[in-house]
Protein backbone atom coordinates (compact mmCIF):
# COMPACT_ATOMS: atom_id res chain seq x y z
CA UNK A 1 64.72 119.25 116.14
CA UNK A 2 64.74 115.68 116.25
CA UNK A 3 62.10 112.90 115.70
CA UNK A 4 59.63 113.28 119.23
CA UNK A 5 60.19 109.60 121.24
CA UNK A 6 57.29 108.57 123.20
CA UNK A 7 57.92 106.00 125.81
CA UNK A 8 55.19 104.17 127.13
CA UNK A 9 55.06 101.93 129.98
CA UNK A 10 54.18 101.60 133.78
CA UNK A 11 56.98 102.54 136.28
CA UNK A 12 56.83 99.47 138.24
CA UNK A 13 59.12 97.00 137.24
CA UNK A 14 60.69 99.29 134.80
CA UNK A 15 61.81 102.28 136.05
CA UNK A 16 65.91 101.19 135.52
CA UNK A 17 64.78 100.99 131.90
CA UNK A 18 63.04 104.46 131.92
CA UNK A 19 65.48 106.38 133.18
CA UNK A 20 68.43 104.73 130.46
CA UNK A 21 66.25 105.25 127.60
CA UNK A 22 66.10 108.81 127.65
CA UNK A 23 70.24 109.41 127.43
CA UNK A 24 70.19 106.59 124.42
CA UNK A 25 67.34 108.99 122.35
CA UNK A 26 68.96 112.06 123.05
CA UNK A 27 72.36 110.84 121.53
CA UNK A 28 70.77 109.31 118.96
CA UNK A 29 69.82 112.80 118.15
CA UNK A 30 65.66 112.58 118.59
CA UNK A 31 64.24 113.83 121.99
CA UNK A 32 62.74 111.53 124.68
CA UNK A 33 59.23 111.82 125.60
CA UNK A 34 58.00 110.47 129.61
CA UNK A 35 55.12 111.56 131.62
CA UNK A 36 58.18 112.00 134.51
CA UNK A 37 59.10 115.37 132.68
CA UNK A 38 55.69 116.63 132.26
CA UNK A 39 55.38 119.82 134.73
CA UNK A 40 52.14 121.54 136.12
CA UNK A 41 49.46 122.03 133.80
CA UNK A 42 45.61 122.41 133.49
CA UNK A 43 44.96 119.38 131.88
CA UNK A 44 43.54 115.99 132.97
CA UNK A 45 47.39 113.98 133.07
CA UNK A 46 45.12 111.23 131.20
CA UNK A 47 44.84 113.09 128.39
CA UNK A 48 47.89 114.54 128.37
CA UNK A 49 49.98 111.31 127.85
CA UNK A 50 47.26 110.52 125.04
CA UNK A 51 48.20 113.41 123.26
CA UNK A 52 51.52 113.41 123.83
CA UNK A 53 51.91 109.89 122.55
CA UNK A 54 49.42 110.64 119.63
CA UNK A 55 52.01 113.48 118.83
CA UNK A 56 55.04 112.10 118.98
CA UNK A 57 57.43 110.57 115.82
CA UNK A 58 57.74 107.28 117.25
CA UNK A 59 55.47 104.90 120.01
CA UNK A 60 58.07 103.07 122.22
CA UNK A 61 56.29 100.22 124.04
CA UNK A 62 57.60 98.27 127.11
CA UNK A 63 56.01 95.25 128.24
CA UNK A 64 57.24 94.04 131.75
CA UNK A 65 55.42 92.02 134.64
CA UNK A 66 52.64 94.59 135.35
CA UNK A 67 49.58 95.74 133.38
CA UNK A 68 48.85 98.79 135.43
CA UNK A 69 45.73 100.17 136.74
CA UNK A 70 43.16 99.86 134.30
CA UNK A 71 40.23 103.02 133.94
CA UNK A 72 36.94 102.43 134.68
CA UNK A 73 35.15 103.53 131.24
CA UNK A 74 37.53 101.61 129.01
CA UNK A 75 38.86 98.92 131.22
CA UNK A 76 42.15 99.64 129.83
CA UNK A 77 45.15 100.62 131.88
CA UNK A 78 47.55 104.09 130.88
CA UNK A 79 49.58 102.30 128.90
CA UNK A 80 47.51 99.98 127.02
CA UNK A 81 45.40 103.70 125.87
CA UNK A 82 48.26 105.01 124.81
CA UNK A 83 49.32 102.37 122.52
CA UNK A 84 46.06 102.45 121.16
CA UNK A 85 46.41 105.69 120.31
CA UNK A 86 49.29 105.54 119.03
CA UNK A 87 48.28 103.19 116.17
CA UNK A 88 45.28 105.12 115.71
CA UNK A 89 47.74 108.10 114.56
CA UNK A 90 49.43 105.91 112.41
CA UNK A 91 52.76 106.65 113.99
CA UNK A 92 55.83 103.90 113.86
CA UNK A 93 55.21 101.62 117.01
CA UNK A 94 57.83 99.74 118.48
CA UNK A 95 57.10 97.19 121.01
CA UNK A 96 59.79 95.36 123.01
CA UNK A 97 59.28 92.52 125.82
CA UNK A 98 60.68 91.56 128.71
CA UNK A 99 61.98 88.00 129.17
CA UNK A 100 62.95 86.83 132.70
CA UNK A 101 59.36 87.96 134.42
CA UNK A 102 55.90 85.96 134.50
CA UNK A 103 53.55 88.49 133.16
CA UNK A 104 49.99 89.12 134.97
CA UNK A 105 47.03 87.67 132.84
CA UNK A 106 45.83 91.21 132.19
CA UNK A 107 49.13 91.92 130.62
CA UNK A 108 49.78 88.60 129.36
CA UNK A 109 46.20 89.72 127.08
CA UNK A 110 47.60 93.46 126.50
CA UNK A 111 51.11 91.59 124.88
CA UNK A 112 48.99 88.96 122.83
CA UNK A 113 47.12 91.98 121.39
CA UNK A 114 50.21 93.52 120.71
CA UNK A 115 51.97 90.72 119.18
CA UNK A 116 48.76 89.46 117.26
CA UNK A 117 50.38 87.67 114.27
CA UNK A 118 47.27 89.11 111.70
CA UNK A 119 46.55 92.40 113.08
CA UNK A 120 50.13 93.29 115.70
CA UNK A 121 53.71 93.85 115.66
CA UNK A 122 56.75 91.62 115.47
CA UNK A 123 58.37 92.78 118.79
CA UNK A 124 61.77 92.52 120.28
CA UNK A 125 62.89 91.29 123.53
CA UNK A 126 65.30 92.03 126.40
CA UNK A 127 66.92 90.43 129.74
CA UNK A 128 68.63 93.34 130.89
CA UNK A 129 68.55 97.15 130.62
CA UNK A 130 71.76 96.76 128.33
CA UNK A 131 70.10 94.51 125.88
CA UNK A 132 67.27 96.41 125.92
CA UNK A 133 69.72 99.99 124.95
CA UNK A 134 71.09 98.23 121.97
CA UNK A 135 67.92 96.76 120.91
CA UNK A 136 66.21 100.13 120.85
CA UNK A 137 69.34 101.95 119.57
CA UNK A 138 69.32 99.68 116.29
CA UNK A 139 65.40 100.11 115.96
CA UNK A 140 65.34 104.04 115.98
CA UNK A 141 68.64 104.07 113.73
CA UNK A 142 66.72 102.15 111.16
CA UNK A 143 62.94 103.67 111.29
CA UNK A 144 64.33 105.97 107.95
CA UNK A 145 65.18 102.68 105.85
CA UNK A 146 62.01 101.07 107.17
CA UNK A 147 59.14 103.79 105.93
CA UNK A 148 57.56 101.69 103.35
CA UNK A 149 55.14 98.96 104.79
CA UNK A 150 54.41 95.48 103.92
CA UNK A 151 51.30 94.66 102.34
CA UNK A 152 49.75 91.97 100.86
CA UNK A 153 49.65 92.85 96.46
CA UNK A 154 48.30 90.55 94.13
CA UNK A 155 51.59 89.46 92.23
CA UNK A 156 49.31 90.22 88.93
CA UNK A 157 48.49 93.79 90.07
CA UNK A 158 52.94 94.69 90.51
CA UNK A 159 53.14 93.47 86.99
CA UNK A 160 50.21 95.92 85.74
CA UNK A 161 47.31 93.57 85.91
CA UNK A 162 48.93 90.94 83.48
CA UNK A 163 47.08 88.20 82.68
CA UNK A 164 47.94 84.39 82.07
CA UNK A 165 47.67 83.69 78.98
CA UNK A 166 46.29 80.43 79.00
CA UNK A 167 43.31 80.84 80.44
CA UNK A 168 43.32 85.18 81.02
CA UNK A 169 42.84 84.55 84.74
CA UNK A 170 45.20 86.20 86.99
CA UNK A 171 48.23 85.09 88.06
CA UNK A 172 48.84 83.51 91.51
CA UNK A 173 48.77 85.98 94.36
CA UNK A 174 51.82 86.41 96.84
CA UNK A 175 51.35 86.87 99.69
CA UNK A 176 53.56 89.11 102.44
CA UNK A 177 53.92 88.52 106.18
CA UNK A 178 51.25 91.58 107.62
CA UNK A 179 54.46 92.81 109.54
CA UNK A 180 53.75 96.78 110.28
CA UNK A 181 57.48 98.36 109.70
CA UNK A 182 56.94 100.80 112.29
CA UNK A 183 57.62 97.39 114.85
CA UNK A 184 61.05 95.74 115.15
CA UNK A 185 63.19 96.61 112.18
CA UNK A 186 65.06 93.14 112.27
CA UNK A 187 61.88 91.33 111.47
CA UNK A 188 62.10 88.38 109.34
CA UNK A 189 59.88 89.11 105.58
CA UNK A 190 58.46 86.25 103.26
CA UNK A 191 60.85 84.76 100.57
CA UNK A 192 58.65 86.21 98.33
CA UNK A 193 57.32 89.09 99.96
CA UNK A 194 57.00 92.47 97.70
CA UNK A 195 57.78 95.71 99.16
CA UNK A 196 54.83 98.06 98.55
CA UNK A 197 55.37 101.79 99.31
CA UNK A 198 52.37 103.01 101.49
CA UNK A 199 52.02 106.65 102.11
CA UNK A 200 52.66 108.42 105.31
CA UNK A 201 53.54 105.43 108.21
């Protein structure tokens, strides 16, 4: 069984893009995950997609033109939960943006979160659903190479705490870009950024 793809995003404005995705995962060998497919059960459908995407392998985030309908206890909409969750789980998240359409403020706030240069993701980007297929398509193929994550090490703590010996202080720090590997594989690291293995996602 392959690696469990979650995609997350509201229908409007996407749904072209919702139903290619699925066909890419599957021949990719991993299986799609949609609320569409989800048949009758007992459950709230809230919590549902929470758990589904808080189960999955792999978070697949679309940000078009539309926010959604946010709940009243959080004041978040479906979508913006779910990715929430999903980094709460410590899954890979993978976050890709649509170009050619003016964003509503809500959602222009839900992307800024999600591209936050400290705390989010770098993200990709797409004008059409074809774009947006090989974008994807090169992301999932490379979430195996990309399981380590980028931290920031003192460059004194990878060489086993040496220090200087002029005045026993420690060496300069390095720092590395705070780019989560479980976003957009192609993302550009520091000259000098230091590959630290993390464990889990």
């Amino acid at each position: 069984m392959g690696k469990r793809v979650f995609i997350s995003s509201v229908t409007q404005g996407l749904r072209q893009e919702r139903t290619a995705l699925p066909g890419l995962i599957r021949a990719l060998g991993m299986d799609p995950v949609r609320f569409e497919d989800f048949t009758a059960l007992p459950e709230p459908s809230r919590d549902v997609c929470l758990q589904a995407a808080q189960s999955s392998d792999v978070y697949l985030l679309l940000l078009g033109d539309h926010y959604g309908t946010p709940f009243p206890d959080t004041g978040l909409s479906p979508t913006h939960e779910e990715y929430r969750a999903a980094l709460n789980s410590g899954i890979p998240v993978l976050a890709f943006r649509r170009q050619d359409v003016a964003m509503e403020p809500t959602q222009v706030q839900f992307a800024e979160e999600v591209e936050a240069y400290q705390t989010g993701l770098f993200r990709g980007s797409w004008d059409e659903v074809g774009q947006l297929l090989n974008a994807v398509s090169g992301a999932l193929s490379n979430l195996d190479a990309l399981a380590g994550r980028l931290v920031f090490t003192p460059d004194w703590r990878s060489r086993g705490r040496q220090l200087a010996d002029a005045d026993r202080r420690p060496r300069p720090v390095q720092w590395v870009r705070p780019v989560r590997t479980r976003g957009v594989p192609h993302a550009a690291e520091h000259d000098d950024a230091r590959l630290a293995t993390a464990e889990g996602w």
